[in-house]
Protein backbone atom coordinates (compact mmCIF):
# COMPACT_ATOMS: atom_id res chain seq x y z
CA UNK A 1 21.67 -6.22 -25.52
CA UNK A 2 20.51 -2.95 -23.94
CA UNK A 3 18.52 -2.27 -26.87
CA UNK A 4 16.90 -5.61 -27.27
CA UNK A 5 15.56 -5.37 -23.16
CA UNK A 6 14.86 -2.03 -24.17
CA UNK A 7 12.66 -2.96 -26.52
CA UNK A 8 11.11 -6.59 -24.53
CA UNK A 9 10.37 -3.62 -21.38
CA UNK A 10 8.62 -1.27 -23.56
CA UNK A 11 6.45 -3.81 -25.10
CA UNK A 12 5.52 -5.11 -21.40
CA UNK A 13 4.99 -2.24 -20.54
CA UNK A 14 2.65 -1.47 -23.38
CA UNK A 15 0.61 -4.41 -23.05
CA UNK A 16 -0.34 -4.23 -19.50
CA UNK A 17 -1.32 -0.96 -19.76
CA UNK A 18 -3.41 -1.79 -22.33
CA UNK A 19 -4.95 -4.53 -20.76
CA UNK A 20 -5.67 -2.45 -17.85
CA UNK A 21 -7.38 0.06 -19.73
CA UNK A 22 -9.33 -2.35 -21.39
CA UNK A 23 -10.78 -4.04 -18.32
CA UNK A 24 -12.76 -0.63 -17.61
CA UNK A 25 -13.66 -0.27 -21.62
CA UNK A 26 -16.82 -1.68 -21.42
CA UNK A 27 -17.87 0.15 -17.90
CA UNK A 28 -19.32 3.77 -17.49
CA UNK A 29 -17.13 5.11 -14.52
CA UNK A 30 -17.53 8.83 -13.45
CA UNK A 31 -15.89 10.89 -10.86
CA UNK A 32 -17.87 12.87 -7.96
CA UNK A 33 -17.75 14.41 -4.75
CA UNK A 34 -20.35 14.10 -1.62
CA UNK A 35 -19.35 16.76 0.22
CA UNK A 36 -15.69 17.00 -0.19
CA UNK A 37 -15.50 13.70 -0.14
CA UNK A 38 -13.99 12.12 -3.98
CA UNK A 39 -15.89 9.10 -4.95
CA UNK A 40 -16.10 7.23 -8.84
CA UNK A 41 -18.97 5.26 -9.55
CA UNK A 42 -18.53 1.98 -11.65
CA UNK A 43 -21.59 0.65 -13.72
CA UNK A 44 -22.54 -1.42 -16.37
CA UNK A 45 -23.54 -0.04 -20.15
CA UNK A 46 -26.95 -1.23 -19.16
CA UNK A 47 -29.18 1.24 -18.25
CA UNK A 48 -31.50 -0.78 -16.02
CA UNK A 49 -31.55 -0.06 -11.99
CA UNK A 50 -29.38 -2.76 -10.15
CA UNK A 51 -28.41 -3.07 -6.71
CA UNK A 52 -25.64 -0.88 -5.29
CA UNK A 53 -22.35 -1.70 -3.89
CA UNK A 54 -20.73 0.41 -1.69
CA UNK A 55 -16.70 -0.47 -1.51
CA UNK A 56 -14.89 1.28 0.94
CA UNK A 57 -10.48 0.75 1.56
CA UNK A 58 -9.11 0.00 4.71
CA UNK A 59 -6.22 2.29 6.65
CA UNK A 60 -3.58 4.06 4.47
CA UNK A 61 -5.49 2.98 1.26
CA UNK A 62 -7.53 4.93 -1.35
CA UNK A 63 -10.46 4.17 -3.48
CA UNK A 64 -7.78 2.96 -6.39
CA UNK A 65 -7.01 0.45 -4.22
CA UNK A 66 -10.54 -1.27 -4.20
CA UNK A 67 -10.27 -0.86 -8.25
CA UNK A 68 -10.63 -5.26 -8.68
CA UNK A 69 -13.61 -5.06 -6.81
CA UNK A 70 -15.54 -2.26 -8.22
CA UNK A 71 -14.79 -3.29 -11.72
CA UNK A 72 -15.46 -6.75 -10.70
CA UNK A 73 -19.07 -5.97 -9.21
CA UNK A 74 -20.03 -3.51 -12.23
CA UNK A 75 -19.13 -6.08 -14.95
CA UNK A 76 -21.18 -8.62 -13.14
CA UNK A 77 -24.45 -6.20 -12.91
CA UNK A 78 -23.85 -4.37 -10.03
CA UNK A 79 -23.08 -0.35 -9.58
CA UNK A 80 -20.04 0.15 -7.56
CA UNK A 81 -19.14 3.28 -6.00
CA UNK A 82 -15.62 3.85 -4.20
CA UNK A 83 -14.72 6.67 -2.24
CA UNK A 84 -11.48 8.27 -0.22
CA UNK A 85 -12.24 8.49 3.51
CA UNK A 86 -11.35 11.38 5.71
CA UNK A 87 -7.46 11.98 5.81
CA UNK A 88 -6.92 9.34 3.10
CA UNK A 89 -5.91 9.66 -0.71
CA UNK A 90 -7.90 12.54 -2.12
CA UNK A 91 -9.67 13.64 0.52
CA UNK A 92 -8.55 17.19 1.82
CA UNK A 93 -9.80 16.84 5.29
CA UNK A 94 -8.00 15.40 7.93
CA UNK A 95 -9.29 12.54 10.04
CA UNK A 96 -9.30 14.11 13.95
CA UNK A 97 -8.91 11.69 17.20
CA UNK A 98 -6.51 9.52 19.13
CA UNK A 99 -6.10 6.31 16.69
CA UNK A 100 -5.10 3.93 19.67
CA UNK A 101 -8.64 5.32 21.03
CA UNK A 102 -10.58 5.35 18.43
CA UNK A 103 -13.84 5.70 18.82
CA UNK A 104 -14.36 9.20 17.85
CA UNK A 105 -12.61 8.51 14.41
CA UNK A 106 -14.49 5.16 14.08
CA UNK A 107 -17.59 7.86 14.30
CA UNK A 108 -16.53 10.01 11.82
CA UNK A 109 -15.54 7.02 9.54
CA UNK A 110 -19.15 6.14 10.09
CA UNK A 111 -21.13 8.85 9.51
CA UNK A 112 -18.70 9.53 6.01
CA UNK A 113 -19.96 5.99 4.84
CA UNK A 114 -23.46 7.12 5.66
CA UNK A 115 -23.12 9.93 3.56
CA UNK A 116 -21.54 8.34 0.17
CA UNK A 117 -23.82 5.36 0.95
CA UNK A 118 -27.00 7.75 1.09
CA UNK A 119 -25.95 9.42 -2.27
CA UNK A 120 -25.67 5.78 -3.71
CA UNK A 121 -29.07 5.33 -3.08
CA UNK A 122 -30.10 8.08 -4.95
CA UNK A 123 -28.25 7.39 -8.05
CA UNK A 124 -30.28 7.02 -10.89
CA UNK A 125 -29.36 3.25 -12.19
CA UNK A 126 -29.95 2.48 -8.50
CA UNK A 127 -32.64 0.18 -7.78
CA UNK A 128 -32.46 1.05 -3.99
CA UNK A 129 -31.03 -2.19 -2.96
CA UNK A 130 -27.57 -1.78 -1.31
CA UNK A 131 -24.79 -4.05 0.11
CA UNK A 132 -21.29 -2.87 1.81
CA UNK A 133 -17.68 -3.96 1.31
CA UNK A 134 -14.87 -2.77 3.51
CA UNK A 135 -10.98 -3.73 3.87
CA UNK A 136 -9.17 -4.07 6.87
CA UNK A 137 -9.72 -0.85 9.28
CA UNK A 138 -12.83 -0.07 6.93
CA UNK A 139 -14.27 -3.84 7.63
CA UNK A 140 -15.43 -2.74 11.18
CA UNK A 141 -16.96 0.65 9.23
CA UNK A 142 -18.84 -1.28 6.68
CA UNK A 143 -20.51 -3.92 9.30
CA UNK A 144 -21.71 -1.22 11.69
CA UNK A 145 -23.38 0.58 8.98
CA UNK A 146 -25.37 -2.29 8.17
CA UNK A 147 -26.40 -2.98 11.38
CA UNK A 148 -27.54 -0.04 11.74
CA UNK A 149 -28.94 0.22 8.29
CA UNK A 150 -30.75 -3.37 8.42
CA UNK A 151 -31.98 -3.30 4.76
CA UNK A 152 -28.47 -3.40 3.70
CA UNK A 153 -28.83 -7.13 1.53
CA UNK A 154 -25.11 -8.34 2.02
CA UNK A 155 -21.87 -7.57 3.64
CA UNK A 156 -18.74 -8.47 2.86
CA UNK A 157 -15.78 -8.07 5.17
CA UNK A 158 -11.83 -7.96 3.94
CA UNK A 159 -9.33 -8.60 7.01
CA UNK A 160 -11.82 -7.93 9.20
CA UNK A 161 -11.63 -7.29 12.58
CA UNK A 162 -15.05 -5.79 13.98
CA UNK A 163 -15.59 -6.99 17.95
CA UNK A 164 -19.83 -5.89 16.78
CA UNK A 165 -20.65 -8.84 14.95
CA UNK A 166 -23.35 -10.45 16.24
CA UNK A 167 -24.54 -13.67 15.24
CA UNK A 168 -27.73 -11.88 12.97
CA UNK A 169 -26.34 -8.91 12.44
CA UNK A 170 -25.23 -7.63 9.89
CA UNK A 171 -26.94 -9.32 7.36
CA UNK A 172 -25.96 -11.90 5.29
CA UNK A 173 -21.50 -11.67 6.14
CA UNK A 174 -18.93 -13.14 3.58
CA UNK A 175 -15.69 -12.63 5.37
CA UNK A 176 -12.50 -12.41 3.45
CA UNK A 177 -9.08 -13.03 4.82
CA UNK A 178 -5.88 -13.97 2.93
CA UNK A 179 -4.11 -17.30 3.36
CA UNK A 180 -0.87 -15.24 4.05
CA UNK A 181 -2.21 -12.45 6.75
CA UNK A 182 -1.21 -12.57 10.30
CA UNK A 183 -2.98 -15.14 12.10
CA UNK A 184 -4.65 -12.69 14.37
CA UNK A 185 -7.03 -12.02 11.12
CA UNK A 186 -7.75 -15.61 10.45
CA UNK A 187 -8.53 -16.49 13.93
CA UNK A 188 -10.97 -13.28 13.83
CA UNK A 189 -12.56 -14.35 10.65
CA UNK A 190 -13.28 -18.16 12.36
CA UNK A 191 -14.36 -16.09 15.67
CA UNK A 192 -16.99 -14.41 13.38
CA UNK A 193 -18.33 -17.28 11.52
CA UNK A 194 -18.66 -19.34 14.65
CA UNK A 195 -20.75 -16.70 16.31
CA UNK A 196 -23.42 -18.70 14.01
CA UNK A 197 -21.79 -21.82 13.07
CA UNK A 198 -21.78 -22.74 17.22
CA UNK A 199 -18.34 -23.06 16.94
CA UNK A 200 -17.53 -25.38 14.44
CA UNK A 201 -17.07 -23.74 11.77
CA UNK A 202 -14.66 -24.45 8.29
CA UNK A 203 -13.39 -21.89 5.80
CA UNK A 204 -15.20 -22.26 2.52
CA UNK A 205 -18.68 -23.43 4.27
CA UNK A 206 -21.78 -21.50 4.20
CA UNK A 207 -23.80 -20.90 7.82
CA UNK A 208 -27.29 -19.74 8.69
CA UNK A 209 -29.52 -18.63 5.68
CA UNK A 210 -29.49 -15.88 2.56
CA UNK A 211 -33.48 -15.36 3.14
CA UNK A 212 -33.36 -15.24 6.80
CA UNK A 213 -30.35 -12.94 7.19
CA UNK A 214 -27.86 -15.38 8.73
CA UNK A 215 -25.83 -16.41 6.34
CA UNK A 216 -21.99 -16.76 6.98
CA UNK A 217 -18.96 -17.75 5.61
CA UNK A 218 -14.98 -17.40 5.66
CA UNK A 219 -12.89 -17.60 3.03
CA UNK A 220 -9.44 -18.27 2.37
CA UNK A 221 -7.55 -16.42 -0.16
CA UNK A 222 -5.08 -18.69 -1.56
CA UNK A 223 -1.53 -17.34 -1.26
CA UNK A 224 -1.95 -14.34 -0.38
CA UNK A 225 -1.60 -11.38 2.40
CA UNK A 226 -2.76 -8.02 3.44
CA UNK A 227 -2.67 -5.96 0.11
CA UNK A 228 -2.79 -9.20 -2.51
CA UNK A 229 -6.25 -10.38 -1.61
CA UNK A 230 -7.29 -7.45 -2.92
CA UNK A 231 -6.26 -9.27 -6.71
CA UNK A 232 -7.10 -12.56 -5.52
CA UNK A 233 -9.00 -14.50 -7.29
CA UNK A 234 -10.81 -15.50 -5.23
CA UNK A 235 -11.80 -12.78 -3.18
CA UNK A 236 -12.98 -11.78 -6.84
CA UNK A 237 -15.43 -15.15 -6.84
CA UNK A 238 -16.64 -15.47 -3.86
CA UNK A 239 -17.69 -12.09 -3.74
CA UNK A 240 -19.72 -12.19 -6.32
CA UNK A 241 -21.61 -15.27 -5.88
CA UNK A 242 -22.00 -13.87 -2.45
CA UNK A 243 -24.09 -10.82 -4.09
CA UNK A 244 -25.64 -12.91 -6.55
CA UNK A 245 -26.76 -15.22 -3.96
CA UNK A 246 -28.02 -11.97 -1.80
CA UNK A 247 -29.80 -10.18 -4.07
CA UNK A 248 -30.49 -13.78 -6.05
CA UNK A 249 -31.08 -11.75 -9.82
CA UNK A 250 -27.31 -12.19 -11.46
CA UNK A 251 -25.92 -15.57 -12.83
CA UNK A 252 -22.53 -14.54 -14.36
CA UNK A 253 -19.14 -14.18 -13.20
CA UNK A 254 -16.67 -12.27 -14.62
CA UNK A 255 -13.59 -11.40 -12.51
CA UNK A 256 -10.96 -8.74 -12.61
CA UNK A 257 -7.58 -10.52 -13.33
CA UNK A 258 -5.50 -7.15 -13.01
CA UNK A 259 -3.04 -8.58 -11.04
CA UNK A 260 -1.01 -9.86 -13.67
CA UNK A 261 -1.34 -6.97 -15.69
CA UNK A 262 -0.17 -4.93 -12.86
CA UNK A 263 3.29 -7.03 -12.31
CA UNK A 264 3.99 -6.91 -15.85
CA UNK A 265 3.93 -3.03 -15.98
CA UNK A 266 5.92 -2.18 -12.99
CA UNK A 267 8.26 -5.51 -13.99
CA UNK A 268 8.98 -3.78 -17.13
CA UNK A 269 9.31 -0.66 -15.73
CA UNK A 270 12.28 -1.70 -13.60
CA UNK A 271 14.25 -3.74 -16.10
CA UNK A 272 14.05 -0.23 -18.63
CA UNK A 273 15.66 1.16 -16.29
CA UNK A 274 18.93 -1.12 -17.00
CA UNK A 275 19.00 0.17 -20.20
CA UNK A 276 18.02 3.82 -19.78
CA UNK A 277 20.99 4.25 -17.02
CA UNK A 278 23.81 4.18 -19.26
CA UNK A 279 22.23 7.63 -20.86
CA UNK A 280 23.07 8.73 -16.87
CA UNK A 281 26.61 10.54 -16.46
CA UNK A 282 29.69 9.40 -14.92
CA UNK A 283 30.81 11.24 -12.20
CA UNK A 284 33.38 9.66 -10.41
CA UNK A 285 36.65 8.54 -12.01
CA UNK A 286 36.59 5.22 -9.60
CA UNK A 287 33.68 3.71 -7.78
CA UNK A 288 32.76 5.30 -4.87
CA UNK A 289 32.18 4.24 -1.72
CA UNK A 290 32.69 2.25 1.74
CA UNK A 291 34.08 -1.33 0.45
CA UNK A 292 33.42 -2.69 3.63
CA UNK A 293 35.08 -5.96 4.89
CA UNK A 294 31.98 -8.72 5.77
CA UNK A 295 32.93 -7.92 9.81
CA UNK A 296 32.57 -4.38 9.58
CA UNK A 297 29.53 -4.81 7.33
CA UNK A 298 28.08 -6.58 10.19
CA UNK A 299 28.66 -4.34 12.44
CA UNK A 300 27.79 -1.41 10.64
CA UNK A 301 24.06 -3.21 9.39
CA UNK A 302 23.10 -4.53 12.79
CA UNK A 303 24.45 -1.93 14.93
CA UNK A 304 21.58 0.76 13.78
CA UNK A 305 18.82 -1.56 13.81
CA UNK A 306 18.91 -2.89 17.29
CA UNK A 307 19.64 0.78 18.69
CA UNK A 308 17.21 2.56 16.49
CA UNK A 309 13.84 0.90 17.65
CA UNK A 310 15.40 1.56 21.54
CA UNK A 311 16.39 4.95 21.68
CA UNK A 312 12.54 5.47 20.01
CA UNK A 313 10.53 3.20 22.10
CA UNK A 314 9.94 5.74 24.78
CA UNK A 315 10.45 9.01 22.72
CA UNK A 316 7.56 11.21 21.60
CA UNK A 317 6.97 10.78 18.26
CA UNK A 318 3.25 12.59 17.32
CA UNK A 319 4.73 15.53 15.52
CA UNK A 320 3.47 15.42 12.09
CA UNK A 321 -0.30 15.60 10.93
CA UNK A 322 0.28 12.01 9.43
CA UNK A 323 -0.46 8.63 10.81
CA UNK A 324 2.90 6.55 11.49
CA UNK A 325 4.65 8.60 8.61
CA UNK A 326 6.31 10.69 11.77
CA UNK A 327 7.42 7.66 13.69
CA UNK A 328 8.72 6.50 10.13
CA UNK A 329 10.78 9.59 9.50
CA UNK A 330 12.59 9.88 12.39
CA UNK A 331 13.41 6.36 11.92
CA UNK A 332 14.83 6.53 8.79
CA UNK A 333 16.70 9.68 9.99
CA UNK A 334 18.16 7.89 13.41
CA UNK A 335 18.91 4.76 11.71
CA UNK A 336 21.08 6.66 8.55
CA UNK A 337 22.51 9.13 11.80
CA UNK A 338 23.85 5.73 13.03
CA UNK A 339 24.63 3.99 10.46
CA UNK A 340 26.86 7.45 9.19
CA UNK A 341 28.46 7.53 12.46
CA UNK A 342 29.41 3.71 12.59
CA UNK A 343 30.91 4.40 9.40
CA UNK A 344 32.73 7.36 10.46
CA UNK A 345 34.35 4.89 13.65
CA UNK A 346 35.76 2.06 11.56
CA UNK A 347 36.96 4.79 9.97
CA UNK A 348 38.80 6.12 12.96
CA UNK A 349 36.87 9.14 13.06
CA UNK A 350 37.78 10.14 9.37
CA UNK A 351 35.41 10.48 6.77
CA UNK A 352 34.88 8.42 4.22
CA UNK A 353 36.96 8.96 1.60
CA UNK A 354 35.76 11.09 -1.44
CA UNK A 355 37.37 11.43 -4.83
CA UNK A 356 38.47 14.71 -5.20
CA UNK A 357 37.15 15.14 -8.77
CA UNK A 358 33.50 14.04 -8.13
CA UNK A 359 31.72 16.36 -10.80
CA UNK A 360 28.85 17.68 -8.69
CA UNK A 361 26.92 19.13 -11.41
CA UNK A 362 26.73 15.90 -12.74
CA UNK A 363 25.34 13.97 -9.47
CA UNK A 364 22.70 16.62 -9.79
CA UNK A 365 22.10 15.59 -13.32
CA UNK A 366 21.66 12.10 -12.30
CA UNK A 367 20.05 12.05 -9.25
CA UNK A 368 17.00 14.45 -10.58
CA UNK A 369 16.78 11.75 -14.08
CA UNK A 370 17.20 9.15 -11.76
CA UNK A 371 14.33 10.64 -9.37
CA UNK A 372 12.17 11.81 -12.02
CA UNK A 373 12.05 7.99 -13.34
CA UNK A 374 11.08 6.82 -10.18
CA UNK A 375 8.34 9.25 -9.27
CA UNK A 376 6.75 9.75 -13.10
CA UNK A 377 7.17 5.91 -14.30
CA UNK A 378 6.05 4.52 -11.59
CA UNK A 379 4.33 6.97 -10.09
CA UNK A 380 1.22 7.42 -12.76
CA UNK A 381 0.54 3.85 -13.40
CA UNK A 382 0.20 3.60 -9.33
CA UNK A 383 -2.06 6.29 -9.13
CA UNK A 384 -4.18 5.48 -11.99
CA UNK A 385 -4.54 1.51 -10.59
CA UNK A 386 -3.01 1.01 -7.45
CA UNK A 387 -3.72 3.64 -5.13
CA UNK A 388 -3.48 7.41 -4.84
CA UNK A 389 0.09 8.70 -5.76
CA UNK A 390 -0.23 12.40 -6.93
CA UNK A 391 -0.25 14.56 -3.82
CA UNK A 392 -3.06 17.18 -2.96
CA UNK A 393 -1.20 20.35 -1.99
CA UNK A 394 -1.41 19.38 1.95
CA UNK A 395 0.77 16.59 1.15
CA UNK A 396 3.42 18.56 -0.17
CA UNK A 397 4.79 19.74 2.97
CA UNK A 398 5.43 16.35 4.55
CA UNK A 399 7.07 15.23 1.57
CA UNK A 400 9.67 17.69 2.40
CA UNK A 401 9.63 16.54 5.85
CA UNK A 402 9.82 13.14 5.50
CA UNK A 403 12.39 13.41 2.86
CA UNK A 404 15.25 14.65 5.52
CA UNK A 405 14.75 11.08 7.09
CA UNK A 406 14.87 9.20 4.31
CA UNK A 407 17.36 11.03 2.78
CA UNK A 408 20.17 10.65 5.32
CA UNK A 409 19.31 6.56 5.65
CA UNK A 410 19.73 6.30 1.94
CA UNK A 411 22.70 8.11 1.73
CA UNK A 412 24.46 6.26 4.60
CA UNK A 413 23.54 2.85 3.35
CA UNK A 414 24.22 3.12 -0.19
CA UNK A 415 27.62 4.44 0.87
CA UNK A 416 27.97 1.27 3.16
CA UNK A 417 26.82 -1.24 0.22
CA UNK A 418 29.12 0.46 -2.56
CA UNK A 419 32.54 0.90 -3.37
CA UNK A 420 35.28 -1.04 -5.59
CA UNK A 421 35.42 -4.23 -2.83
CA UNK A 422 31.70 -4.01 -1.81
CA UNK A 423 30.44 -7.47 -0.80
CA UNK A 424 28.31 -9.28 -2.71
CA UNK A 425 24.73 -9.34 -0.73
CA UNK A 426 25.65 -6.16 0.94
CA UNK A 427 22.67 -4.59 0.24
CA UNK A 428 20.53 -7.32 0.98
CA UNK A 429 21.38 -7.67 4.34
CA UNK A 430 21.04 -3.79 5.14
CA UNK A 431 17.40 -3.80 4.09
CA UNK A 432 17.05 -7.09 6.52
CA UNK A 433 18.34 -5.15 8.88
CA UNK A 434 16.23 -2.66 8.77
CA UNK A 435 13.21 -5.08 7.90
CA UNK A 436 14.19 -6.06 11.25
CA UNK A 437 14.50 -3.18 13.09
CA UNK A 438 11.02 -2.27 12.53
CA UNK A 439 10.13 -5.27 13.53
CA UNK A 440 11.55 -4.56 16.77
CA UNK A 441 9.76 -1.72 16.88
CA UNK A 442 6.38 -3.52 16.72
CA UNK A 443 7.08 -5.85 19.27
CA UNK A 444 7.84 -2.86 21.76
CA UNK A 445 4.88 -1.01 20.91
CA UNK A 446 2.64 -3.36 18.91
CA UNK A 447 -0.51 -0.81 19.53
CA UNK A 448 0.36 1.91 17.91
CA UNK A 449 3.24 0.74 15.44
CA UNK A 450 0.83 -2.87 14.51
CA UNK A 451 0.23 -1.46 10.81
CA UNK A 452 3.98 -1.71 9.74
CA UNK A 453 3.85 -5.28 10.14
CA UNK A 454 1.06 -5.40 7.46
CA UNK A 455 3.20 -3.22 5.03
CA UNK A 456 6.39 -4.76 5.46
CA UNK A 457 5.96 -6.76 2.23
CA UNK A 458 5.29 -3.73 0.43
CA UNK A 459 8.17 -2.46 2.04
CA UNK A 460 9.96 -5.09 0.14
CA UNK A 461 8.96 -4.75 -2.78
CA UNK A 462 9.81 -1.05 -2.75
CA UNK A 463 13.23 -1.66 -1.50
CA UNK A 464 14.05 -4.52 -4.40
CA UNK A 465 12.38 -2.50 -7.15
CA UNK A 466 14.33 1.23 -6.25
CA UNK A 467 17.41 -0.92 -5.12
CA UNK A 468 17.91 -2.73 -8.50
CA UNK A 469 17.84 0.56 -9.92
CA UNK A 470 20.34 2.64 -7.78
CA UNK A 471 22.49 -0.07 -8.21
CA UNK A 472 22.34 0.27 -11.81
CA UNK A 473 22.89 4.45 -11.34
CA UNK A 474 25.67 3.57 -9.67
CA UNK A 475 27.21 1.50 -11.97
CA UNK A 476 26.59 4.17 -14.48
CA UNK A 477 27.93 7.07 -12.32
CA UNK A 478 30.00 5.35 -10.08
CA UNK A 479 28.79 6.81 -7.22
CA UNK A 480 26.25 6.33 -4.78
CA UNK A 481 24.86 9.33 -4.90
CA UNK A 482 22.66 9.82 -7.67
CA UNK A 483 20.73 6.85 -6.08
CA UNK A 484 20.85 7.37 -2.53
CA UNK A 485 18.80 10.88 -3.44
CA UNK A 486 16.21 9.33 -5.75
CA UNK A 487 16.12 6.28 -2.89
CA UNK A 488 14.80 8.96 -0.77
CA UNK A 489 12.94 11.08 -2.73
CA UNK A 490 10.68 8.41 -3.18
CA UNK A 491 10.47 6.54 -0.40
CA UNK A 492 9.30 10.08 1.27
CA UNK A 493 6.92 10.43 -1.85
CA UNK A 494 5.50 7.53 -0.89
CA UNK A 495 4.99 7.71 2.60
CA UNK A 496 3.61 11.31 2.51
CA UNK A 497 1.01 10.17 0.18
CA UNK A 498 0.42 6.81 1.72
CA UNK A 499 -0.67 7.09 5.24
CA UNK A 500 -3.73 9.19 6.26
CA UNK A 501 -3.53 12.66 7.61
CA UNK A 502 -4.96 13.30 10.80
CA UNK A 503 -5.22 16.66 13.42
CA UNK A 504 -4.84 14.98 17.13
């Protein structure tokens, strides 16, 4: 049976990454700088001067990220050139400003765009017409360029939020939102469109006029939030016929449909790992671990995450050149401090109990194969497709960092979900719990903390994907170990590469 998912998992995995290589095949994509500044221009075989697309990611993203749209736009005509802004993926220099003020990095954002945007225009296959796209934080960049750049043809804006919008200006706006986003985004996206449809306006109707400038519209991405309409179909569509009506010279569509391909990969790259883990040592005679009672579960799960969020409200937690990936560290690091120390009193101040004949040379064994799955299997696909994964060497040090937060949660809670009577759902309803505790965080300070609502289901998905797999290590090793340290090895991984690095 192993061999046979074996085998189904590979073959996944083989055809999606197949598929995604194949959606660039017929495109000529090369890699630049402007200034130190990376950026990868998408084009068609054809050699004729088009119009330009400029495609910039939002907060905590990298030009991967806006991968469906550039390869979207080049297959239909178009040149599209992606970039990493300051602080973000590639990009070795740090943003530098208060976020919760702003304006100072909202310059600097600005004048980068200008930049990549005037080297666009200079391109070669360029036929010096030009249009903007811009997710989420970037939104508000790519409209203020165009107003002030008022021969930009089209602009389209991806859970926006830009307070400039006037109803003229910029051009010619197709705004974006997904079904599934907060409310505060779809709400903005009406607010925009109204500002020319005199308040009545409907999602999926055009306002005002292509030759004149005006035109408007908002658009619904069906079923999805923050990060998926970025896949969506049709954010794919309508962006296109938004350009073709614009510059009014391209009748096809042809849409990026990586999104599948994408699940099937890093699907198949999970359920491997059921088979691949009983090549992982056992290192504990018996399984390991808490084997909690449901009351003292409870106790143990919700304890941490209402105290956490409270003991940090009011603390000062700027201390790391990384945007929210401090707050984030400490915590994971006061939440698994808890959550040990919970442990420790239903315990009646002993510790938990530890077989004597653990074979620690064999948790280190595990836990690096375990890790080194984790970081290299999932890790290139993400930073070939998704978004930037391999760290520049001034991410290496906050990996470090991060990982003693992450570490000490991970270890605490996969001691709490595991042991010989460990309740079934255990480990669900820790990751709730802690779901929920940065939730609480949010709502005590929703201005600077507002972004980890938005990556919560990403979040998720981290925590079912890595969990499925340390409970398989464990069943292998029988002990929660070997997870717990791949758990945080590459949660930190991931947060030290995610979120943008900035000097306050």
């Amino acid at each position: 049976m192993r061999f046979l998912v074996g085998f189904i998992a590979t073959v996944a995995i083989l055809i999606g990454l197949f598929e995604l290589h194949e959606g660039s095949r017929d495109l000529n994509v090369t890699r630049t700088f402007v200034g130190e500044t990376p950026v990868t221009i998408f084009r068609p075989q054809s050699a004729a001067p088009t119009p330009v697309v400029v495609v910039a990611h939002g907060f905590a993203g990298s030009q991967q990220l806006m991968q469906p749209f550039a390869e979207t736009l080049a297959r239909n005509g178009y040149v599209a050139v992606t970039f990493d802004f300051l602080g973000h993926g590639r990009n070795p220099v740090p943003m530098h400003g208060d976020i919760t003020e702003g304006i100072a990095i909202t310059n600097a954002l600005l004048r980068e765009l200008t930049d990549v945007a005037a080297s666009a225009r200079k391109l070669s296959v360029s036929d010096g017409r030009l249009a903007v796209l811009g997710h989420s934080m970037a939104s508000d960049i790519v409209v203020r360029y165009a107003q002030a750049h008022p021969d930009v043809e089209a602009t389209v804006a991806v859970s926006v939020f830009s307070p400039v919008v006037t109803p003229d200006s910029p051009r010619n706006l197709l705004v974006i939102v997904g079904a599934l986003e907060p409310a505060m985004l779809r709400e903005e996206g009406l607010r925009i469109v109204n500002l020319t449809a005199g308040g009545a306006a409907i999602p999926g109707e055009t306002y005002g006029h292509f030759s004149g400038g005006t035109a408007r519209k908002l658009v619904l991405a069906r079923g999805v939030e923050h990060i998926g309409v970025l896949y969506s179909h049709d954010s794919m569509v309508e962006t296109v016929r938004w350009m073709n009506a614009a510059f009014g010279d391209r009748p096809h569509e042809e849409v990026d449909s990586r999104g599948r391909w994408l699940a099937l990969v890093f699907a198949g790259i999970v359920v491997l790992a059921w088979p691949l883990s009983a090549l992982l040592p056992e290192v504990s005679p018996s399984p390991a671990g808490a084997s909690l009672g449901w009351k003292a579960l409870m106790t143990a799960a919700f304890l941490p995450a209402i105290v956490t969020p409270l003991l940090l409200w009011k603390m000062p937690t700027d201390f790391l050149p990384i945007l929210l990936g401090d707050y984030l560290m400490l915590h994971f690091l006061l939440y698994g401090a808890l959550s040990t120390a919970v442990l420790f009193y239903l315990r009646k101040g002993q510790p938990p109990a530890v077989a004597t004949t653990v074979a620690w040379k064999r948790v280190a064994i595990a836990a690096a194969a375990v890790s080194a799955y984790n970081i290299l299997a999932f890790g290139l696909p993400i930073d070939a497709y998704v978004f930037s994964f391999l760290p520049i060497p001034a991410r290496l040090p906050l990996i470090a960092t991060i990982a003693c937060g992450t570490l000490p949660y991970f270890m605490a809670d996969e001691w709490l979900t595991s042991g010989r009577e460990s309740r079934r759902g255990a480990y669900a309803l820790t990751k709730f719990c802690f779901l929920l505790s940065l939730g609480i965080a949010v709502a005590l300070n929703p201005m600077k903390l507002f972004f980890l609502v938005i990556i919560v289901p990403a979040i998720l998905l981290l925590f079912v994907a890595f969990g499925l797999i340390s409970r398989w290590s464990y069943a292998a090793t029988r002990h929660p170990l070997p997870g717990a340290l791949a758990n945080g090895a590459i949660f930190a991984w991931a947060i030290a590469v995610t979120f943008p690095m900035i000097v306050r």
